[in-house]
Protein backbone atom coordinates (compact mmCIF):
# COMPACT_ATOMS: atom_id res chain seq x y z
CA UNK A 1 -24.27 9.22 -6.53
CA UNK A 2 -22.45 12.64 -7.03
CA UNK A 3 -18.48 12.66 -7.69
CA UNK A 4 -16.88 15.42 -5.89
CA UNK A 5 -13.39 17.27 -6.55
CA UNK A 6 -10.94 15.68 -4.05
CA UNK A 7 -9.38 18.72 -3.67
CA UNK A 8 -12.62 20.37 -1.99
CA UNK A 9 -13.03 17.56 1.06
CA UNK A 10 -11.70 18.75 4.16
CA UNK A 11 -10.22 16.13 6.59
CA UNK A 12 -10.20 16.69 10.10
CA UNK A 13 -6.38 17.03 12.01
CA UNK A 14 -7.86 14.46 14.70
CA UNK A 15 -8.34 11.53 12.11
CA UNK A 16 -6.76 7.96 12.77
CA UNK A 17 -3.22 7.90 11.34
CA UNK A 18 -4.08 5.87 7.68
CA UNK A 19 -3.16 2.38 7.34
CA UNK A 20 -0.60 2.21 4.34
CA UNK A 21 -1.48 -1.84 3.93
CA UNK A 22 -5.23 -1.26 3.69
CA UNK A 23 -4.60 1.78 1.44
CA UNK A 24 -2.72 -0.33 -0.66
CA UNK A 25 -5.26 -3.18 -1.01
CA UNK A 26 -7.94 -0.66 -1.74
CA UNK A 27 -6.24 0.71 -4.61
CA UNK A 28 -5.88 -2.80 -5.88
CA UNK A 29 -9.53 -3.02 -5.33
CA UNK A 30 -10.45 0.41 -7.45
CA UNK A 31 -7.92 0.16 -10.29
CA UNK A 32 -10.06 -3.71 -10.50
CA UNK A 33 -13.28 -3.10 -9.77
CA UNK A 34 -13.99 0.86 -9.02
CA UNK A 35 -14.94 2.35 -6.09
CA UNK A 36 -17.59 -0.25 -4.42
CA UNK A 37 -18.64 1.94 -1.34
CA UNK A 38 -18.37 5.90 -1.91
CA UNK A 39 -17.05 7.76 0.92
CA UNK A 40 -19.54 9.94 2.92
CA UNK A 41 -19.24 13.97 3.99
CA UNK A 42 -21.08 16.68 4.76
CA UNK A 43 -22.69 19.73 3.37
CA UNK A 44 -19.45 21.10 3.85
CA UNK A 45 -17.27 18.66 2.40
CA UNK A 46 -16.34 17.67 5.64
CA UNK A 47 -15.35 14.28 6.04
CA UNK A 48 -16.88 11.78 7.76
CA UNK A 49 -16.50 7.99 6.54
CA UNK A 50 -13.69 7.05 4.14
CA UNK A 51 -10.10 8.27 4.84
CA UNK A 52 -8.28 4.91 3.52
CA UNK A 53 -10.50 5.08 0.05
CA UNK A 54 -9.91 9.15 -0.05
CA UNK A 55 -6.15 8.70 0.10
CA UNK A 56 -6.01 5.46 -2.33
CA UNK A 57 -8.08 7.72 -4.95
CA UNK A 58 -5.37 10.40 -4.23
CA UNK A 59 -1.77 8.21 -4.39
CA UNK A 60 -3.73 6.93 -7.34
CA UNK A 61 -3.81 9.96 -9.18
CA UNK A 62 -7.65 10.76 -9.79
CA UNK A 63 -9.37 13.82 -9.26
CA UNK A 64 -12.90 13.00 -8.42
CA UNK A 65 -14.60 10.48 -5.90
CA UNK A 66 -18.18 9.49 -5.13
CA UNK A 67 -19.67 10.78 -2.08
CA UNK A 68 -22.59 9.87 0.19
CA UNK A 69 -23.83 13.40 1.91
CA UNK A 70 -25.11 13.16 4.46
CA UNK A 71 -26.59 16.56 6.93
CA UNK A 72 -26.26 17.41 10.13
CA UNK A 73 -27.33 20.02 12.46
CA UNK A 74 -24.13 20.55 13.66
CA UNK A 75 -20.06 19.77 14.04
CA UNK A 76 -20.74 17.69 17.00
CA UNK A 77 -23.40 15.30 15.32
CA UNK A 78 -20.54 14.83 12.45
CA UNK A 79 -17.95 14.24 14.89
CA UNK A 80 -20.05 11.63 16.39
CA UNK A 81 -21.22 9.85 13.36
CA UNK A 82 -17.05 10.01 12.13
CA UNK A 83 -16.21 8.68 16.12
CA UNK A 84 -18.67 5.35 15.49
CA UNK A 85 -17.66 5.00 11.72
CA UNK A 86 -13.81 4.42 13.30
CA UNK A 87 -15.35 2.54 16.76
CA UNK A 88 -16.75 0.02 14.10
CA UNK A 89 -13.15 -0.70 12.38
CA UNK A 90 -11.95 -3.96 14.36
CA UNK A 91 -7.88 -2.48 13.64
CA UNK A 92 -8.05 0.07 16.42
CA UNK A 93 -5.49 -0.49 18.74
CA UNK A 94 -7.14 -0.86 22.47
CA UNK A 95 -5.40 2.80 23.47
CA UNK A 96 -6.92 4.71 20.18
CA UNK A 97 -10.34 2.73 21.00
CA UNK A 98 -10.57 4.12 24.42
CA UNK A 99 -9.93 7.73 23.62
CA UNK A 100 -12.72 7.51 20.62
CA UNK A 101 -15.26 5.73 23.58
CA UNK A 102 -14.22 9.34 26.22
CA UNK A 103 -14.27 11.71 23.18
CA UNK A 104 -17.69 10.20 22.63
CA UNK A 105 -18.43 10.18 26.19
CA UNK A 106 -18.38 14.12 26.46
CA UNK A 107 -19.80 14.67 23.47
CA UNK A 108 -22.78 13.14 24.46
CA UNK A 109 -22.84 15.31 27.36
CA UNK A 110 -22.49 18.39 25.70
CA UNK A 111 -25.09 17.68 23.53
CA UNK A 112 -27.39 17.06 26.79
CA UNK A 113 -27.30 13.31 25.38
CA UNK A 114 -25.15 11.80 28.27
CA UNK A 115 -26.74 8.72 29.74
CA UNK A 116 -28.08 8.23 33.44
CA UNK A 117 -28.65 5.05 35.12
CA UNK A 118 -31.85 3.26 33.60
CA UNK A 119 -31.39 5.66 30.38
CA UNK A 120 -31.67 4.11 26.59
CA UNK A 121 -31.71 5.77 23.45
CA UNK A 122 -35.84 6.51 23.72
CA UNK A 123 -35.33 8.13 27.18
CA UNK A 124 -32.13 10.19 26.79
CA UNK A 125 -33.52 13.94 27.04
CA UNK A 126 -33.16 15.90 23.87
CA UNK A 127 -32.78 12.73 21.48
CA UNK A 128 -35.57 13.65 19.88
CA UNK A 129 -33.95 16.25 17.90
CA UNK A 130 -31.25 14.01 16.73
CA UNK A 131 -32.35 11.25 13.91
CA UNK A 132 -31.94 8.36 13.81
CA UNK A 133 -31.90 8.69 18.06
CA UNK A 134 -28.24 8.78 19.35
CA UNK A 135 -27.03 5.08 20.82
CA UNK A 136 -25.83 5.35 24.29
CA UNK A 137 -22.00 4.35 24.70
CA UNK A 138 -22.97 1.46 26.71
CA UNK A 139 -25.64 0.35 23.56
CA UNK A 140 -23.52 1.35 20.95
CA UNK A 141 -20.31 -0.97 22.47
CA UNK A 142 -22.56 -3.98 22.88
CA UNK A 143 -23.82 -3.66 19.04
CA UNK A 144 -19.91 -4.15 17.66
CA UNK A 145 -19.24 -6.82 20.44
CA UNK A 146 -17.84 -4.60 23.34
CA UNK A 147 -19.28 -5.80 26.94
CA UNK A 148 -19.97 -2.78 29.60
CA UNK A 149 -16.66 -3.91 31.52
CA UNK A 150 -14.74 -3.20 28.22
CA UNK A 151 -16.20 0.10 27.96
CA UNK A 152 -15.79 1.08 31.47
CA UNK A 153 -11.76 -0.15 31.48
CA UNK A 154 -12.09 2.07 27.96
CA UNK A 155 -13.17 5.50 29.70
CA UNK A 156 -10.48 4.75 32.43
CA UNK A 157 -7.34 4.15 30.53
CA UNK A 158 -8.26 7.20 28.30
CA UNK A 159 -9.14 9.93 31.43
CA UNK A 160 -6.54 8.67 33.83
CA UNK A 161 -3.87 8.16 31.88
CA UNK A 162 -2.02 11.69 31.54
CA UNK A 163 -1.75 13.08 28.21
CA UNK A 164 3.05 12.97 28.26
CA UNK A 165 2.82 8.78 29.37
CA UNK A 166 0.07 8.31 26.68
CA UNK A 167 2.23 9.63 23.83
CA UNK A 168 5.29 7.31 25.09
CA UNK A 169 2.74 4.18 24.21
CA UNK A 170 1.47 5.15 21.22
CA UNK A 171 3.41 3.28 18.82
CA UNK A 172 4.21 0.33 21.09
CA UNK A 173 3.23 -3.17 22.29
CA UNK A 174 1.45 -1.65 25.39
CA UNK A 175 -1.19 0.71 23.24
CA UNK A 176 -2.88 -2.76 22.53
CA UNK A 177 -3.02 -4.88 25.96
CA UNK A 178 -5.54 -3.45 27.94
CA UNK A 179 -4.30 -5.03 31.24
CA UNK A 180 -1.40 -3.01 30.70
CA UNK A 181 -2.51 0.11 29.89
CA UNK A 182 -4.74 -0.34 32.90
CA UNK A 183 -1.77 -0.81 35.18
CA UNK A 184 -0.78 2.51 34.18
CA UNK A 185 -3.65 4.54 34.43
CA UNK A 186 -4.12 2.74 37.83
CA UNK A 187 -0.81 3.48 38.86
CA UNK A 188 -1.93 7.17 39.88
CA UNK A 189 -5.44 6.85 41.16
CA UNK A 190 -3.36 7.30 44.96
CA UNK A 191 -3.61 11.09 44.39
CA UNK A 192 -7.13 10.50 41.53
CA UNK A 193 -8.74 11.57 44.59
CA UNK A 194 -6.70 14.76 45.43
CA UNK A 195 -6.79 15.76 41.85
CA UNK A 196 -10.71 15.95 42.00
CA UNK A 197 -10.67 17.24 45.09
CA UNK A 198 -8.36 20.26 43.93
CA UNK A 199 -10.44 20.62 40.94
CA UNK A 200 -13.87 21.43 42.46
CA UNK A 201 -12.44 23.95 44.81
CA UNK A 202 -10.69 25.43 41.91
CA UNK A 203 -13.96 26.15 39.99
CA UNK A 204 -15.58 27.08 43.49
CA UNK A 205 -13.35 29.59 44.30
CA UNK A 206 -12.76 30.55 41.12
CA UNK A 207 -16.59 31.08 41.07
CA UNK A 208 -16.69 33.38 44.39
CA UNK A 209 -13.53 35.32 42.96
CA UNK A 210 -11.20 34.53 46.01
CA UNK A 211 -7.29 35.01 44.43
CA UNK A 212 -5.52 33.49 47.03
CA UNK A 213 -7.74 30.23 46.94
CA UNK A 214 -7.57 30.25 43.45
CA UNK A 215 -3.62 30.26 43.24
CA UNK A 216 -3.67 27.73 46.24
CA UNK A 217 -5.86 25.20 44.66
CA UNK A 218 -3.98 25.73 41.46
CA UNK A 219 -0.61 24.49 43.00
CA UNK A 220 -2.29 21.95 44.74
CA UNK A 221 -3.69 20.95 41.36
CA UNK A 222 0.20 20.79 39.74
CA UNK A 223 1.39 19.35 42.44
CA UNK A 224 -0.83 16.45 42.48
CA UNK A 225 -0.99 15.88 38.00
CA UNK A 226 3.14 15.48 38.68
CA UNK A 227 2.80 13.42 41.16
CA UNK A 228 0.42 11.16 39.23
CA UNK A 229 2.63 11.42 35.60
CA UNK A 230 5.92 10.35 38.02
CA UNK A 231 3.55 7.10 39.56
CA UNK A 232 2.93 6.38 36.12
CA UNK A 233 5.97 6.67 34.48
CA UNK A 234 7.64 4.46 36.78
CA UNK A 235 4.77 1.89 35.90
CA UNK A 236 5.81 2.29 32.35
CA UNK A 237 9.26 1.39 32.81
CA UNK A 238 8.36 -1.27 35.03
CA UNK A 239 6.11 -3.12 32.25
CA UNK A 240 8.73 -2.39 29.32
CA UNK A 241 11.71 -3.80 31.49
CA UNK A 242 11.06 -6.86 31.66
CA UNK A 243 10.85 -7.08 27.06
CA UNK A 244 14.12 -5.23 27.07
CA UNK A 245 15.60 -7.59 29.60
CA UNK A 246 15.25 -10.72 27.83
CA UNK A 247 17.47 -9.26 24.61
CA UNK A 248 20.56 -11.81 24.95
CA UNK A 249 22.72 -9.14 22.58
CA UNK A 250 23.96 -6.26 24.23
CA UNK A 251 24.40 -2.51 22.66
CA UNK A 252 27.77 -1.49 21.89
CA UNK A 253 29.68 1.48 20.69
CA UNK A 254 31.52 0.53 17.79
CA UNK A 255 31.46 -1.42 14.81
CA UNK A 256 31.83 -5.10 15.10
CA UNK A 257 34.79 -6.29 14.69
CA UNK A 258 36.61 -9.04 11.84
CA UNK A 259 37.43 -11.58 14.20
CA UNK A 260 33.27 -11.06 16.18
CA UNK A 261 31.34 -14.12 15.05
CA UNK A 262 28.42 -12.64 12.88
CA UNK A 263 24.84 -13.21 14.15
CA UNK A 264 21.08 -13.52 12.53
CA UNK A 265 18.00 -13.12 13.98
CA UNK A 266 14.55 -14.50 13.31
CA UNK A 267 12.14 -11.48 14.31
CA UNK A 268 8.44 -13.26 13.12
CA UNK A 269 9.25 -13.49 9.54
CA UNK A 270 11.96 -11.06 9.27
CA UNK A 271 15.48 -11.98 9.49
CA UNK A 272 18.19 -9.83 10.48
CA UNK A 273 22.09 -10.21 10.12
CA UNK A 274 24.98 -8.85 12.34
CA UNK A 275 27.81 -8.72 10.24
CA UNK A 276 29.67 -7.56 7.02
CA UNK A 277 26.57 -7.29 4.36
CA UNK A 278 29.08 -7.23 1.46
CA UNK A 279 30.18 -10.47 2.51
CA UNK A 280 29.11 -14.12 0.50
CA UNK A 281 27.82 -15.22 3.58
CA UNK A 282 25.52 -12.25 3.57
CA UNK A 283 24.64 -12.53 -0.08
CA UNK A 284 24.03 -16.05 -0.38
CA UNK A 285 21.57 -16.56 1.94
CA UNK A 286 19.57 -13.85 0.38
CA UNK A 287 16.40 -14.48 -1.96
CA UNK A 288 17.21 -14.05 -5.50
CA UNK A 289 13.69 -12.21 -6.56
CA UNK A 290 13.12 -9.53 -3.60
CA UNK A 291 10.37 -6.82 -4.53
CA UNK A 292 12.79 -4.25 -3.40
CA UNK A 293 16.45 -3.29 -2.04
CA UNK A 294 17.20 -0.02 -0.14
CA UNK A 295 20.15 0.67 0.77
CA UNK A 296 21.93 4.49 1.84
CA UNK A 297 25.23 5.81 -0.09
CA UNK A 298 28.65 5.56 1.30
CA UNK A 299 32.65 5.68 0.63
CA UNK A 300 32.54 2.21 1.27
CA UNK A 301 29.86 1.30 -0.92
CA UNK A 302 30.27 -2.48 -2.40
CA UNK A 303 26.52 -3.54 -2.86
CA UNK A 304 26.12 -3.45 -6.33
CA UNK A 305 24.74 -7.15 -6.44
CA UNK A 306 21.24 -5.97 -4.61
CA UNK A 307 20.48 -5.42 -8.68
CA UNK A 308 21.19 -9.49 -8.70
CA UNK A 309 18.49 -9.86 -5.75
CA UNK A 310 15.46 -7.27 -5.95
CA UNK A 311 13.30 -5.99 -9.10
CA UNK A 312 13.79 -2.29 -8.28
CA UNK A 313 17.17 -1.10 -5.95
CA UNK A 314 16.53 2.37 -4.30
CA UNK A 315 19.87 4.34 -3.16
CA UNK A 316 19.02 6.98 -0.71
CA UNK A 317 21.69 10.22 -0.05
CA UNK A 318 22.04 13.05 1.92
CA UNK A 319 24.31 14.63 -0.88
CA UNK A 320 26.83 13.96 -3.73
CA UNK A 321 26.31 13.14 -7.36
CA UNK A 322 23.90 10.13 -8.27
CA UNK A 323 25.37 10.45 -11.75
CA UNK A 324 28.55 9.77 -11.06
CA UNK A 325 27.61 6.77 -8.95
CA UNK A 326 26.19 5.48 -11.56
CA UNK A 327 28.76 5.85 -14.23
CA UNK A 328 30.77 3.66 -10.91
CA UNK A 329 28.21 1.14 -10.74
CA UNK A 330 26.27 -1.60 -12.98
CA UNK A 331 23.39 -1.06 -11.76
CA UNK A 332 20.62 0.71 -14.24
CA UNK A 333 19.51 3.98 -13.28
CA UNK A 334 15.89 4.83 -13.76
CA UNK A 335 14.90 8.17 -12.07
CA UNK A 336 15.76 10.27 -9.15
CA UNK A 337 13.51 12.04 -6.75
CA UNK A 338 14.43 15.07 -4.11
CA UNK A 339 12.07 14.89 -0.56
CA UNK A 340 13.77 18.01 1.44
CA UNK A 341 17.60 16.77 1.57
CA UNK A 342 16.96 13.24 0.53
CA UNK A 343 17.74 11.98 -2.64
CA UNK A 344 16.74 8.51 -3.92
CA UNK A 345 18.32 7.18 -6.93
CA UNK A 346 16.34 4.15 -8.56
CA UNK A 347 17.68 1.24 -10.45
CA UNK A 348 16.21 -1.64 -11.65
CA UNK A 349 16.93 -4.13 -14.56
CA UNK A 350 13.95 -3.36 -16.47
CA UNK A 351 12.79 0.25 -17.03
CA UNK A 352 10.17 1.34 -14.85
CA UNK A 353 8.03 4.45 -15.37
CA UNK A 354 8.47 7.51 -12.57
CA UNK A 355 5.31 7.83 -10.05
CA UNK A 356 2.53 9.77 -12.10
CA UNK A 357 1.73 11.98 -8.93
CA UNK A 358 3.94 14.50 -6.69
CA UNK A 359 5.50 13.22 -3.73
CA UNK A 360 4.59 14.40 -0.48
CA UNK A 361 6.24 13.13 2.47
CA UNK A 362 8.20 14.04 4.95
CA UNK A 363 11.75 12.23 6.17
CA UNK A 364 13.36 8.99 5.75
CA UNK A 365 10.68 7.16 7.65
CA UNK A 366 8.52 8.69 5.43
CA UNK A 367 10.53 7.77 2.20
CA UNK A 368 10.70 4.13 3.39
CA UNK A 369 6.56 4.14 3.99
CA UNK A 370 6.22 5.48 -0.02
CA UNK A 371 8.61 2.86 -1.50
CA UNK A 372 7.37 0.09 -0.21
CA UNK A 373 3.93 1.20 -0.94
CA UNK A 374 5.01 1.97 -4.67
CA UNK A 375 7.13 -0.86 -5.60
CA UNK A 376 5.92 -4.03 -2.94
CA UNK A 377 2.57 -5.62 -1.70
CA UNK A 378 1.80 -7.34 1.14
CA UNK A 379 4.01 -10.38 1.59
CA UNK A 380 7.11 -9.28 -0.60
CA UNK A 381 10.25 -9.48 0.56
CA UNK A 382 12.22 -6.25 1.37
CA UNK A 383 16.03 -6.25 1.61
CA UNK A 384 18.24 -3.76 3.57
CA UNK A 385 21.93 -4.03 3.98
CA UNK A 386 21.53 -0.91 6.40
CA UNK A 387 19.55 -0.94 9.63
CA UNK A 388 19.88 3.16 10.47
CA UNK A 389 17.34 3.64 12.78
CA UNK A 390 15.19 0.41 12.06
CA UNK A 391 13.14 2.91 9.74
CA UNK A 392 12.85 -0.32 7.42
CA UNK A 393 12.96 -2.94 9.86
CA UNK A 394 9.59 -1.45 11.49
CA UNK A 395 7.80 -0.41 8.09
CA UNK A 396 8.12 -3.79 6.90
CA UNK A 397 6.71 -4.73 9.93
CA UNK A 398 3.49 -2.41 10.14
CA UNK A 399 2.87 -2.87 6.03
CA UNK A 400 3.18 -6.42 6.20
CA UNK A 401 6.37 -7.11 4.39
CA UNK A 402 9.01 -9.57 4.98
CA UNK A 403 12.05 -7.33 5.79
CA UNK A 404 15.92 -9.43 5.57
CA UNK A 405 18.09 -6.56 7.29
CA UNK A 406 21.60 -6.62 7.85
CA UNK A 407 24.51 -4.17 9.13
CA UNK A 408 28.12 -4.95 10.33
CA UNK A 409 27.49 -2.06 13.20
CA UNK A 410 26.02 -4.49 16.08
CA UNK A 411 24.39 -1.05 17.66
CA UNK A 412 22.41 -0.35 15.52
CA UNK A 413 21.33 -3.87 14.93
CA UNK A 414 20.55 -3.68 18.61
CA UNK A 415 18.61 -0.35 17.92
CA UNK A 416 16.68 -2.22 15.06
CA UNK A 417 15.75 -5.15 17.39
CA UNK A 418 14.24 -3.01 20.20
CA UNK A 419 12.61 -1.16 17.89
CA UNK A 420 11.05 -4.10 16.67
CA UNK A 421 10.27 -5.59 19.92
CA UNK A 422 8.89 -2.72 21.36
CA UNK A 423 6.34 -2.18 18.02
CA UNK A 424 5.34 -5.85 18.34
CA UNK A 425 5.60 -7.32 21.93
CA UNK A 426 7.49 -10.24 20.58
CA UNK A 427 11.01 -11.48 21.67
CA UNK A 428 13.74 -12.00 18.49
CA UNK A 429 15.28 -15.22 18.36
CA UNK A 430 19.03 -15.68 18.11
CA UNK A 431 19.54 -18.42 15.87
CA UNK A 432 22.89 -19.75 14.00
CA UNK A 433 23.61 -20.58 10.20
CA UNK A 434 19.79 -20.35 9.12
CA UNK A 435 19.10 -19.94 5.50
CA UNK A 436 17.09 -16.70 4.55
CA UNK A 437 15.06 -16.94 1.19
């Protein structure tokens, strides 16, 4: 099998986002046991198959990878054989799998392969020229367990709902319920009607070279896609109301105050704490052997026991002088890293080497995502006596870590929550005096 500079492979900008978890468990897998299935490209060192062991190879420092290449005529027959390599991975959320099964759909028909009623693979004009013979949608669906009314909900969520209301769902609870996302793309088929309507005149008249038609159809046409995005939207809010609803703590403006009783929530196996996080109430009901602590520099920093609680404590800042925080502090300090106007002091008891390769992402989200992924694995424990933005809260959540958050500002705690909720579909749990750890 040939081994190919990494460098060279081209990935396409309309790849699935990578899975940090699986990445992480493949590199396990490689640093173990090497690379057990090579990746496959092109001629071109295009990719097709293989994203998740192309980017382990690369956090992992190594230059070359095996490769399966594979030829074909053209970029469509790639783009097909990468759209069925992804159809076959069972993580695809039910939003991502029905844009893959429409993206397939067309290309199908532009390569004269689109199916007819009473077509198969064998009777599909033009197959021939395609080996092995391309599987209709329908065929290739049943083979990984998908029935024909799957499919057929598939194509519809993906064509009808418009492009602004899919973007809001990516991301949350909705982009995997299909009865949901079919509520939405059903909530505009009133005007599904006009809209194809409008559309064939358009190309008619745009066909016989009449201007005025042309312009008329064309506001028809806008008239009718805003109508539809409005009908939608308000189906949106509709579904996510009643999740938001059901939140018994309500968002507030300031800080919580001293004499406030402090709250914790159970969110799945995260725990979250409203309250003072320098506190021994806080403290104490924290595990004493966390993977890892981040926490954000302030004037009113008193968290120097995290060192006490987590192997490796990472201090992120917008500016100052990490030195002189440490000279403050007993914590150790390792190693600092800059990502654009982030800095991230780390500390740990023990001394731990600095990542071997560049780092190359891109904003505190982004931060959070390489941390965990360099310093936990799946089922460590995570604390945060910050919530920000529930960067943390929601990483944890999507790399399968056990996150124990706290902050003394209830809104962003409430921020945190819905964020949470909205990612998973789940309702947090207000509990009193449970024990974290």
């Amino acid at each position: 099998m040939p081994k190919i500079t990494i460098v060279q492979i081209h990935v396409g900008v309309n790849r699935r986002p990578v899975k940090e978890e699986k990445v992480n468990q493949l590199k396990e897998s490689i640093i173990a046991n090497g690379l057990l299935n090579p990746i496959t490209i092109d001629r071109q060192f295009n990719l097709i198959a293989g994203l998740h062991r192309l980017t382990a190879y690369k956090q992992l420092g190594l230059k070359e990878i095996e490769c399966h290449i594979v030829e074909y005529e053209n970029h469509e027959q790639a783009r097909l054989a990468e759209i069925d390599e992804n159809l076959i991975r069972n993580e695809l959320e039910a939003l991502e799998r029905a844009e893959l099964w429409l993206e397939r759909d067309r290309l199908l028909t532009h390569m004269g392969l689109k199916a007819k009623p009473g077509d198969n693979q064998y009777t599909l004009g033009g197959s021939e020229t395609v080996s092995p013979p391309v599987k209709t949608n329908l065929e290739f669906a049943q083979e990984i367990g998908y029935s024909k009314r799957t499919l057929q909900h598939g194509k519809q969520i993906a064509k009808d709902i418009v492009p602004e209301v899919k973007q809001m769902i990516k991301g949350t609870a909705i982009a995997n319920s299909p009865t949901k996302l079919l509520q939405v793309a059903r909530a505009g088929s009133s005007v599904k009607t006009v809209l194809e309507q409008a559309q064939k005149s358009l190309e008619a008249a745009q066909e016989r070279g009449e201007v005025a038609e042309i312009e008329k159809q064309k506001q028809i046409l806008e008239q009718a896609e805003a109508q539809q995005k409005e009908l939608q939207l308000i189906a949106l809010k509709k579904i996510m109301a009643p999740q938001e609803a059901k939140l018994t703590i309500a968002p507030v403006s300031t800080a919580t105050k001293e004499s406030e009783p402090n709250q914790e929530w159970v969110l799945g196996r995260h725990r979250v704490y409203s309250g003072d996080t320098t506190s021994g109430e806080f403290i104490n009901i924290l595990p004493k052997h966390a993977a890892l602590a981040l926490a954000t520099l302030s004037s009113t920093w008193n968290h120097d026991y995290l060192i006490e609680k987590a192997r490796v404590v990472a201090v992120l800042r917008s500016q100052g002088y990490i030195y002189q925080f440490c000279r403050q502090q007993r914590m150790n300090f390792q190693y600092e890293f800059v990502v654009g106007n982030i800095y991230v002091g780390i500390f740990a008891q023990k001394s731990i080497p600095q990542p071997p390769i560049p780092i190359q992402v891109e904003g505190v989200e982004g931060i959070v995502n390489y941390l965990l992924h360099l310093y936990t694995s799946p089922n460590d424990m995570v604390i945060a006596p910050f919530m920000g933005q529930g960067e943390i809260l929601a990483t944890c959540e999507i790399m399968g870590r056990i996150g124990l958050i706290g902050d003394r500002n209830r809104e962003f705690v409430h921020r945190g929550l819905i964020r949470w909720q909205n990612l998973t579909g789940k309702q947090p749990q207000l509990v009193s005096h449970l024990k974290m750890g």
